[in-house]
PDB file of N, CA and C in Angstrom:
ATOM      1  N   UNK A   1     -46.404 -33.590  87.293  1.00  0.00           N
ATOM      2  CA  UNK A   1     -47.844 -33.609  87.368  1.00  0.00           C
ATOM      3  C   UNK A   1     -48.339 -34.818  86.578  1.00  0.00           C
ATOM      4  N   UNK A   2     -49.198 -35.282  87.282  1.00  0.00           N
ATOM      5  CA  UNK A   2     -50.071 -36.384  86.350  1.00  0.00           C
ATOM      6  C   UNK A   2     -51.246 -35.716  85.597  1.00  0.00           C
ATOM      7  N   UNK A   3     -51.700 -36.632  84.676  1.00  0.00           N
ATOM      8  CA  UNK A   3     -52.900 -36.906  84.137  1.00  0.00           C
ATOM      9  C   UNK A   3     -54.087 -36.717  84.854  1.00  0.00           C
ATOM     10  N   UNK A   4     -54.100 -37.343  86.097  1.00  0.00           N
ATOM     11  CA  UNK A   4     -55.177 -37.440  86.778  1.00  0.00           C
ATOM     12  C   UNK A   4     -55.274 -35.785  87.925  1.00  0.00           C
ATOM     13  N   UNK A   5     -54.388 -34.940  87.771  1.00  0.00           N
ATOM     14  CA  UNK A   5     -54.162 -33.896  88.643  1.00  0.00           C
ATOM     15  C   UNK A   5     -54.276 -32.843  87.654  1.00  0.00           C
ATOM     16  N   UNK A   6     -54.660 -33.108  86.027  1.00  0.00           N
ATOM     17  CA  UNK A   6     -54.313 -31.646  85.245  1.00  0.00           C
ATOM     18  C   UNK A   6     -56.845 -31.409  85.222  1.00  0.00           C
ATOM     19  N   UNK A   7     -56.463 -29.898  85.528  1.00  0.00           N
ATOM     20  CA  UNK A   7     -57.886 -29.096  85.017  1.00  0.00           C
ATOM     21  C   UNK A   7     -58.445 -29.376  83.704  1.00  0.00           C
ATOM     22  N   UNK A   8     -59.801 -29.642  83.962  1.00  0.00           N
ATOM     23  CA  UNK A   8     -60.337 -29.455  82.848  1.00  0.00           C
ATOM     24  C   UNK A   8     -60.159 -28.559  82.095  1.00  0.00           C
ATOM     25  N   UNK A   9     -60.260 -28.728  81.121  1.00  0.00           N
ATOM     26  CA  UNK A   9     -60.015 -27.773  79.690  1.00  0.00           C
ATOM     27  C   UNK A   9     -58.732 -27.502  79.171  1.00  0.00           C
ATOM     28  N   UNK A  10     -58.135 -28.267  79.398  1.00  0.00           N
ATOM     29  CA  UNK A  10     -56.209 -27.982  79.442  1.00  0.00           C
ATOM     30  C   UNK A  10     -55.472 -29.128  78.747  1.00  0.00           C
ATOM     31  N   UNK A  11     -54.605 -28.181  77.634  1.00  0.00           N
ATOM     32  CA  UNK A  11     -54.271 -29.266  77.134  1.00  0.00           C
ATOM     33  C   UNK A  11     -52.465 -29.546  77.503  1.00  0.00           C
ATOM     34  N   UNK A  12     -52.234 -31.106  77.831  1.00  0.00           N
ATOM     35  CA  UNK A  12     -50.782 -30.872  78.256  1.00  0.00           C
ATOM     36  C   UNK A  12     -49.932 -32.105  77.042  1.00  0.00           C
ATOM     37  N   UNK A  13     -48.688 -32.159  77.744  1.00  0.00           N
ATOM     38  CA  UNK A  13     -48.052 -32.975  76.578  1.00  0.00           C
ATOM     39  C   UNK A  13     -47.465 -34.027  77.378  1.00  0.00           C
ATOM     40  N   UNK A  14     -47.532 -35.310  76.935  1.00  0.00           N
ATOM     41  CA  UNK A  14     -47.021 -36.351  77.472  1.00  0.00           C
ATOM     42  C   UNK A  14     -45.520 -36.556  77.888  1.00  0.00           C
ATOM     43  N   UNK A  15     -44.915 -36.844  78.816  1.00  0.00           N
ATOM     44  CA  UNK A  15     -43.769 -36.425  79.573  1.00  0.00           C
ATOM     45  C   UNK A  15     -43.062 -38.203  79.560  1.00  0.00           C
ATOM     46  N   UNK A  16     -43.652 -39.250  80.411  1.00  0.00           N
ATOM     47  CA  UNK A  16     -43.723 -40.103  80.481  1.00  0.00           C
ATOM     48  C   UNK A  16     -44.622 -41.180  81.229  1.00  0.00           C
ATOM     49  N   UNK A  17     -44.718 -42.257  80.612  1.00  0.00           N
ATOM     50  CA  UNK A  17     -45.303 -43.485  80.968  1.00  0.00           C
ATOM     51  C   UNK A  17     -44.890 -44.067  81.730  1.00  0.00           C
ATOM     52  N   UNK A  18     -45.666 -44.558  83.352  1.00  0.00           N
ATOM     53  CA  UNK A  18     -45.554 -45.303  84.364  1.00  0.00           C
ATOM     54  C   UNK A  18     -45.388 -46.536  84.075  1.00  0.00           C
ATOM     55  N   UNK A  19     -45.408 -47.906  84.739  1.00  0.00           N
ATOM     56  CA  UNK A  19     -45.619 -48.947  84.292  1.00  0.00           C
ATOM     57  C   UNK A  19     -44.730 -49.758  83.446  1.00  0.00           C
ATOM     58  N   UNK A  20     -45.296 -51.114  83.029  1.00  0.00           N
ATOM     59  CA  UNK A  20     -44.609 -51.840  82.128  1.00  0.00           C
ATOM     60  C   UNK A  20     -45.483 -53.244  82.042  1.00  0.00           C
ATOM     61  N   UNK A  21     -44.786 -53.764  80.812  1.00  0.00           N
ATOM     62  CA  UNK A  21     -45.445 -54.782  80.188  1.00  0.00           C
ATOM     63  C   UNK A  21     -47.117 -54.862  79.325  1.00  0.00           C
ATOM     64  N   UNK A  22     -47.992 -55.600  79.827  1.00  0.00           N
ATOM     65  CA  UNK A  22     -48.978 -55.046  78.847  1.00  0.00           C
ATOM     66  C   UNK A  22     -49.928 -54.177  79.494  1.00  0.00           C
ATOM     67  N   UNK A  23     -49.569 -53.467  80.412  1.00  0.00           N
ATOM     68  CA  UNK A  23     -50.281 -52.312  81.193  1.00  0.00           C
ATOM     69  C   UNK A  23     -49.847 -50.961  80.123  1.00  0.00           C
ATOM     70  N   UNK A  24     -48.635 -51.073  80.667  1.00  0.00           N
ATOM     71  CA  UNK A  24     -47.823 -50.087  79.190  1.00  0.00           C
ATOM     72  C   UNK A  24     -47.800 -50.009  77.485  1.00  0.00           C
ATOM     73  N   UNK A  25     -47.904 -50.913  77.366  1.00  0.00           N
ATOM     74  CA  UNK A  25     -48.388 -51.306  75.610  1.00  0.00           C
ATOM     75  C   UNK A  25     -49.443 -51.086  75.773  1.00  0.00           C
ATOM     76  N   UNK A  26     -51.241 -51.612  76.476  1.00  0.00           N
ATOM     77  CA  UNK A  26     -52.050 -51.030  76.423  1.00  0.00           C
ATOM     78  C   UNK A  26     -52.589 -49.575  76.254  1.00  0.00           C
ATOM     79  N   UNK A  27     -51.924 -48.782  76.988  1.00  0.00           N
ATOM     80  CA  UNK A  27     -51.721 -46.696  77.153  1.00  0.00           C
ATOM     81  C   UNK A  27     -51.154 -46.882  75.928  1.00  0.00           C
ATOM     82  N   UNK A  28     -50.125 -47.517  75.302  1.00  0.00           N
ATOM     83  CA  UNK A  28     -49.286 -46.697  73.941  1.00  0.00           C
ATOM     84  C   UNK A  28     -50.432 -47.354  72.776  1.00  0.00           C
ATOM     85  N   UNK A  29     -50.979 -48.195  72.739  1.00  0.00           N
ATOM     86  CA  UNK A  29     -51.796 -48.871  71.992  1.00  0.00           C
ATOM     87  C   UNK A  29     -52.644 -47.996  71.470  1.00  0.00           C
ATOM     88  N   UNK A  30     -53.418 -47.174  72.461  1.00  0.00           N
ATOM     89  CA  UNK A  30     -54.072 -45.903  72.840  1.00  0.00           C
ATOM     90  C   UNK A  30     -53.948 -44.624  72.273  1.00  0.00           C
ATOM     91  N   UNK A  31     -52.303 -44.243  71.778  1.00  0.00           N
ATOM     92  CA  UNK A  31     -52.088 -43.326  71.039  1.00  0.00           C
ATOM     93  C   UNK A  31     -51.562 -42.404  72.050  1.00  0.00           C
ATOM     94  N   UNK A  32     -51.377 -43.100  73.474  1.00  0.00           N
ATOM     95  CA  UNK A  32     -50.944 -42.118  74.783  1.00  0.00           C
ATOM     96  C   UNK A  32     -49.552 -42.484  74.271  1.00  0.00           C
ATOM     97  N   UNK A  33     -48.689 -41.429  74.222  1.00  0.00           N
ATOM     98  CA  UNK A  33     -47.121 -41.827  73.541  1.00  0.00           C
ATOM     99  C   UNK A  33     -46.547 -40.675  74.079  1.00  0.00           C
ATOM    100  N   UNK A  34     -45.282 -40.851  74.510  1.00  0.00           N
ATOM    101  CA  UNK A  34     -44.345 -39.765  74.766  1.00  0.00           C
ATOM    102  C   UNK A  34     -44.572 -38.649  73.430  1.00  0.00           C
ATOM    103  N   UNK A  35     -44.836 -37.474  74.155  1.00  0.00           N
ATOM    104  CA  UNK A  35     -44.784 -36.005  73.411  1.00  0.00           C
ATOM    105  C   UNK A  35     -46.862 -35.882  72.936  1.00  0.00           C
ATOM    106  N   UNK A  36     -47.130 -36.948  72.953  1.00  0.00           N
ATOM    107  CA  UNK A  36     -48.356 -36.841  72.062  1.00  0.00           C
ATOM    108  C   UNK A  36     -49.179 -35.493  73.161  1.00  0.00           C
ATOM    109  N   UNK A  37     -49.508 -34.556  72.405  1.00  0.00           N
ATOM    110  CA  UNK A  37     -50.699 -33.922  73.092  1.00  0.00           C
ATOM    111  C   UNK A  37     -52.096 -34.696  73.340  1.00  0.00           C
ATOM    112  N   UNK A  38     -52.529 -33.923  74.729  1.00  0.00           N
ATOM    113  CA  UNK A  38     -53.801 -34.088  75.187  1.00  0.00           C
ATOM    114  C   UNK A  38     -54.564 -33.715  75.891  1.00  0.00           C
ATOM    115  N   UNK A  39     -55.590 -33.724  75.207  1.00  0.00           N
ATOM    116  CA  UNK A  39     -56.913 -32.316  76.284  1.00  0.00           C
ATOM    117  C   UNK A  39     -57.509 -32.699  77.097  1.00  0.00           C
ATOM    118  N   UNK A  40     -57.794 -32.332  78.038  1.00  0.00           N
ATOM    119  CA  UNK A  40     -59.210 -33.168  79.073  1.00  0.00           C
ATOM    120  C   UNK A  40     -60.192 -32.228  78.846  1.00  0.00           C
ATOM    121  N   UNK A  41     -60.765 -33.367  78.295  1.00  0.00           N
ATOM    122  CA  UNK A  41     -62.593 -32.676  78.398  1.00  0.00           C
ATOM    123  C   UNK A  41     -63.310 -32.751  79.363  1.00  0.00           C
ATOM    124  N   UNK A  42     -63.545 -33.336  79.502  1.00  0.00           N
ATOM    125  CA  UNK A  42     -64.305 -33.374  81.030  1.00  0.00           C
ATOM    126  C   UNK A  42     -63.951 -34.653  82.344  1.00  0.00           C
ATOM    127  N   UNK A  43     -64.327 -34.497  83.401  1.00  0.00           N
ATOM    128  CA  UNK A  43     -63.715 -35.699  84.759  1.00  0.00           C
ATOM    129  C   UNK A  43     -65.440 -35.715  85.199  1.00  0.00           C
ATOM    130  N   UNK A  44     -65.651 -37.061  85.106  1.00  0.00           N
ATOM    131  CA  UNK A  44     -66.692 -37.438  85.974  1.00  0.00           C
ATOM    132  C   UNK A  44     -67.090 -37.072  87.348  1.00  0.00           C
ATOM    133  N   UNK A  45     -68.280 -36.761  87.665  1.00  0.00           N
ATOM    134  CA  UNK A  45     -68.622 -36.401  89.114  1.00  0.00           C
ATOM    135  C   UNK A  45     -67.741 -36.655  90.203  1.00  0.00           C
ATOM    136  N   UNK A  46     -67.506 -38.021  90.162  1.00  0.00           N
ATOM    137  CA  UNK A  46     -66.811 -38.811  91.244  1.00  0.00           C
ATOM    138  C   UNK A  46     -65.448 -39.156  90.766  1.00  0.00           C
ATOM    139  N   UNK A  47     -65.006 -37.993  89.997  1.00  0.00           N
ATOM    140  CA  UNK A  47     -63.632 -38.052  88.982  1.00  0.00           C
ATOM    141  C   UNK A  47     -62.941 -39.557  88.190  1.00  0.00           C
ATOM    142  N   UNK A  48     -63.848 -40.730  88.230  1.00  0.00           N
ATOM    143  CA  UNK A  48     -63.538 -41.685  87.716  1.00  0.00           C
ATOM    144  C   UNK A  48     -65.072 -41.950  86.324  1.00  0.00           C
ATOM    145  N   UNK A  49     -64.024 -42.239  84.895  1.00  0.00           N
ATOM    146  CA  UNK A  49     -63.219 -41.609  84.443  1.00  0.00           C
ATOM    147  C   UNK A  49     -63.462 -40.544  84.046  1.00  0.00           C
ATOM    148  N   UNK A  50     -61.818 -40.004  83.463  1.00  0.00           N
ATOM    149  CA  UNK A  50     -61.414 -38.827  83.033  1.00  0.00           C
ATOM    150  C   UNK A  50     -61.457 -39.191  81.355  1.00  0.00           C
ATOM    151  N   UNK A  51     -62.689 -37.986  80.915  1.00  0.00           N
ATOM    152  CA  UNK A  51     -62.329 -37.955  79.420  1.00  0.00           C
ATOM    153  C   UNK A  51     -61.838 -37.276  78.930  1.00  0.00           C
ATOM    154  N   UNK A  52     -60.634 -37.597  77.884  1.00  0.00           N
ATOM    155  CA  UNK A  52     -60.079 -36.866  77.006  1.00  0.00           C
ATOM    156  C   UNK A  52     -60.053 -37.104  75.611  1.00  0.00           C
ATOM    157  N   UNK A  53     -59.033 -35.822  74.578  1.00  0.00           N
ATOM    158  CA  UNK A  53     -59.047 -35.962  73.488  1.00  0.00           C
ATOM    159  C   UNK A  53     -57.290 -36.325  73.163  1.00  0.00           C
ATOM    160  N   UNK A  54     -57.284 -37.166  72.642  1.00  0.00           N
ATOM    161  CA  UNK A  54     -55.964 -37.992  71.986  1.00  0.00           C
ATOM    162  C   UNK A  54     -56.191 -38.242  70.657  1.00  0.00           C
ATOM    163  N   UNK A  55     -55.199 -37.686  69.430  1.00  0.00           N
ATOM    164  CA  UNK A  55     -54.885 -37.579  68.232  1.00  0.00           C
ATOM    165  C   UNK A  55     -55.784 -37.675  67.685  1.00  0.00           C
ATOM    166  N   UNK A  56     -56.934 -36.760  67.849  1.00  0.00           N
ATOM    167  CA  UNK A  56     -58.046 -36.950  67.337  1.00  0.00           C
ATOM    168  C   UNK A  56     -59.391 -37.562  67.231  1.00  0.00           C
ATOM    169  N   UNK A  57     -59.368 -38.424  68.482  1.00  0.00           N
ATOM    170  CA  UNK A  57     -60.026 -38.909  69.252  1.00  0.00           C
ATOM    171  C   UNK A  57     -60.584 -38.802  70.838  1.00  0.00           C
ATOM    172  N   UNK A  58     -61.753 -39.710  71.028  1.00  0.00           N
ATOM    173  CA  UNK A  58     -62.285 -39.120  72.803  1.00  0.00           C
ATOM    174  C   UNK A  58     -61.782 -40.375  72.681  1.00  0.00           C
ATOM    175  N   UNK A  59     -61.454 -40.081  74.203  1.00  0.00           N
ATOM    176  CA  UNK A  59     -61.075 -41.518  75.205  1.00  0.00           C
ATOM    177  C   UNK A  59     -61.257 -41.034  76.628  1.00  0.00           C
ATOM    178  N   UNK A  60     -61.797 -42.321  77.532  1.00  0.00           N
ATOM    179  CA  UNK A  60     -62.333 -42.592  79.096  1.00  0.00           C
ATOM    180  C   UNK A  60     -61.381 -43.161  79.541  1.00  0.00           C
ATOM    181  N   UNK A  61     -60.031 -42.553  80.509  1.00  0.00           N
ATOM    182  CA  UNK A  61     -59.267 -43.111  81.503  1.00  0.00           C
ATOM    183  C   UNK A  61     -59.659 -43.619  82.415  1.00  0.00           C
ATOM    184  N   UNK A  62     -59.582 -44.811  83.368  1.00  0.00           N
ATOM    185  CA  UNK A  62     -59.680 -44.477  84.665  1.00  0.00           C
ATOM    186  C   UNK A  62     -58.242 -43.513  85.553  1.00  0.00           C
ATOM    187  N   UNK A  63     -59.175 -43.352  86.431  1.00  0.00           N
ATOM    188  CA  UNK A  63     -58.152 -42.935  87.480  1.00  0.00           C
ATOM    189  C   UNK A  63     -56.753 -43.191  87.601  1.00  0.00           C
ATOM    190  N   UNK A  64     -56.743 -44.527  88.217  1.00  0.00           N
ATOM    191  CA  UNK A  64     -55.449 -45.394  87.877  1.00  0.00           C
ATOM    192  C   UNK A  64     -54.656 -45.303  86.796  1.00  0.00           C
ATOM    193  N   UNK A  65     -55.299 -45.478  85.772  1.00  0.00           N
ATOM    194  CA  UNK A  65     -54.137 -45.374  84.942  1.00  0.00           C
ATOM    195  C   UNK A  65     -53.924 -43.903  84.333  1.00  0.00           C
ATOM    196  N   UNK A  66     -54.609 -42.571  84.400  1.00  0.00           N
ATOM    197  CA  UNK A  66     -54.083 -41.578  84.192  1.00  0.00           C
ATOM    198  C   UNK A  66     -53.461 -41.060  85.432  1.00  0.00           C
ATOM    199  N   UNK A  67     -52.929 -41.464  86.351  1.00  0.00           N
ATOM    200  CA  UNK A  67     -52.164 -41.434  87.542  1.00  0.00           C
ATOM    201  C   UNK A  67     -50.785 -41.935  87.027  1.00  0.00           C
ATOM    202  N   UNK A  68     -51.111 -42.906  85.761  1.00  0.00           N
ATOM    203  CA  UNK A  68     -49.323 -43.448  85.899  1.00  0.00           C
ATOM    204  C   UNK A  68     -49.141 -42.392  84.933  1.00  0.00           C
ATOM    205  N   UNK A  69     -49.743 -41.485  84.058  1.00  0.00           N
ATOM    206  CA  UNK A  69     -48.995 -40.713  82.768  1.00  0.00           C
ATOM    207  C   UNK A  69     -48.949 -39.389  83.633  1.00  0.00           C
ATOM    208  N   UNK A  70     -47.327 -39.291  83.533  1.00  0.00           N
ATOM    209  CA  UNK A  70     -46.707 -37.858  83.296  1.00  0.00           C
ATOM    210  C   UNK A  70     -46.716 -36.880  82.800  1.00  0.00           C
ATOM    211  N   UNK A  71     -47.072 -35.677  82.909  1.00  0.00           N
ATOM    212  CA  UNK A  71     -47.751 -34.447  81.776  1.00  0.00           C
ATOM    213  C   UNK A  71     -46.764 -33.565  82.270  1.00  0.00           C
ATOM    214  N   UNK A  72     -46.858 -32.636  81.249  1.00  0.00           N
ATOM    215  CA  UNK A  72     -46.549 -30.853  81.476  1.00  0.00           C
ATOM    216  C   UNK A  72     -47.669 -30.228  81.073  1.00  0.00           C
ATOM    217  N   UNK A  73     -47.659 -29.490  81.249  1.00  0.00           N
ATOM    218  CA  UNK A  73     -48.840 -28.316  80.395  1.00  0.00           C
ATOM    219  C   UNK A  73     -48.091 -27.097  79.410  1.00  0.00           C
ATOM    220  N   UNK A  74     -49.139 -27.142  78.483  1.00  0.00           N
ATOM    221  CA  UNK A  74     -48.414 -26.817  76.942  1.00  0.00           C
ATOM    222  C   UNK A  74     -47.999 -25.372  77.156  1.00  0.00           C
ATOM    223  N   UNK A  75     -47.524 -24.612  76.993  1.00  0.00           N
ATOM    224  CA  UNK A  75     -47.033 -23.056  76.841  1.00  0.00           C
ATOM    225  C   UNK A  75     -47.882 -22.493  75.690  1.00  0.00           C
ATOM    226  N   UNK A  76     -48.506 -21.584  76.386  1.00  0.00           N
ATOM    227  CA  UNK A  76     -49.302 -20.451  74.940  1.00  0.00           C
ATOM    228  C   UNK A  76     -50.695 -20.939  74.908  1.00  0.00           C
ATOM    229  N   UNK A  77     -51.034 -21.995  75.708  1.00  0.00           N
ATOM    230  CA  UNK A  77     -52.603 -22.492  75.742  1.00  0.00           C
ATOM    231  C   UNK A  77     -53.419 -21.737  76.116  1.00  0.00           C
TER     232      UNK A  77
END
């Protein structure tokens, strides 16, 4: 499952990162990191972007690039 396919209000755990070079350092720059948890708060009308919460912070995906991150969804949520 991606990023861009998980429900609001749900928090999942980072699986892996699509991509490479400074597309990929950009997302890890971000605090998007293998294992890191993350919630979606809310998806825009027209589902572009998707906001979430990362290590303690909000952040605005687009589409695209929460399409390249890999999730699970957490157990016991």
């Amino acid at each position: 499952m991606t990023l861009r396919e998980v429900p609001v209000r749900t928090t999942v755990s980072v699986v892996k990162i699509h991509g490479e070079g400074a597309f990929r350092r950009r997302i890890m720059d971000m605090g998007i990191t293998k294992g890191s948890e993350i919630y979606v708060r809310k998806v825009a009308p027209l589902g572009d972007p998707v906001e979430i919460t990362v290590r303690g912070y909000e952040l605005s995906l687009r589409k695209a690039d929460a399409d390249s991150i890999d999730v699970t969804v957490k157990e016991g949520v």
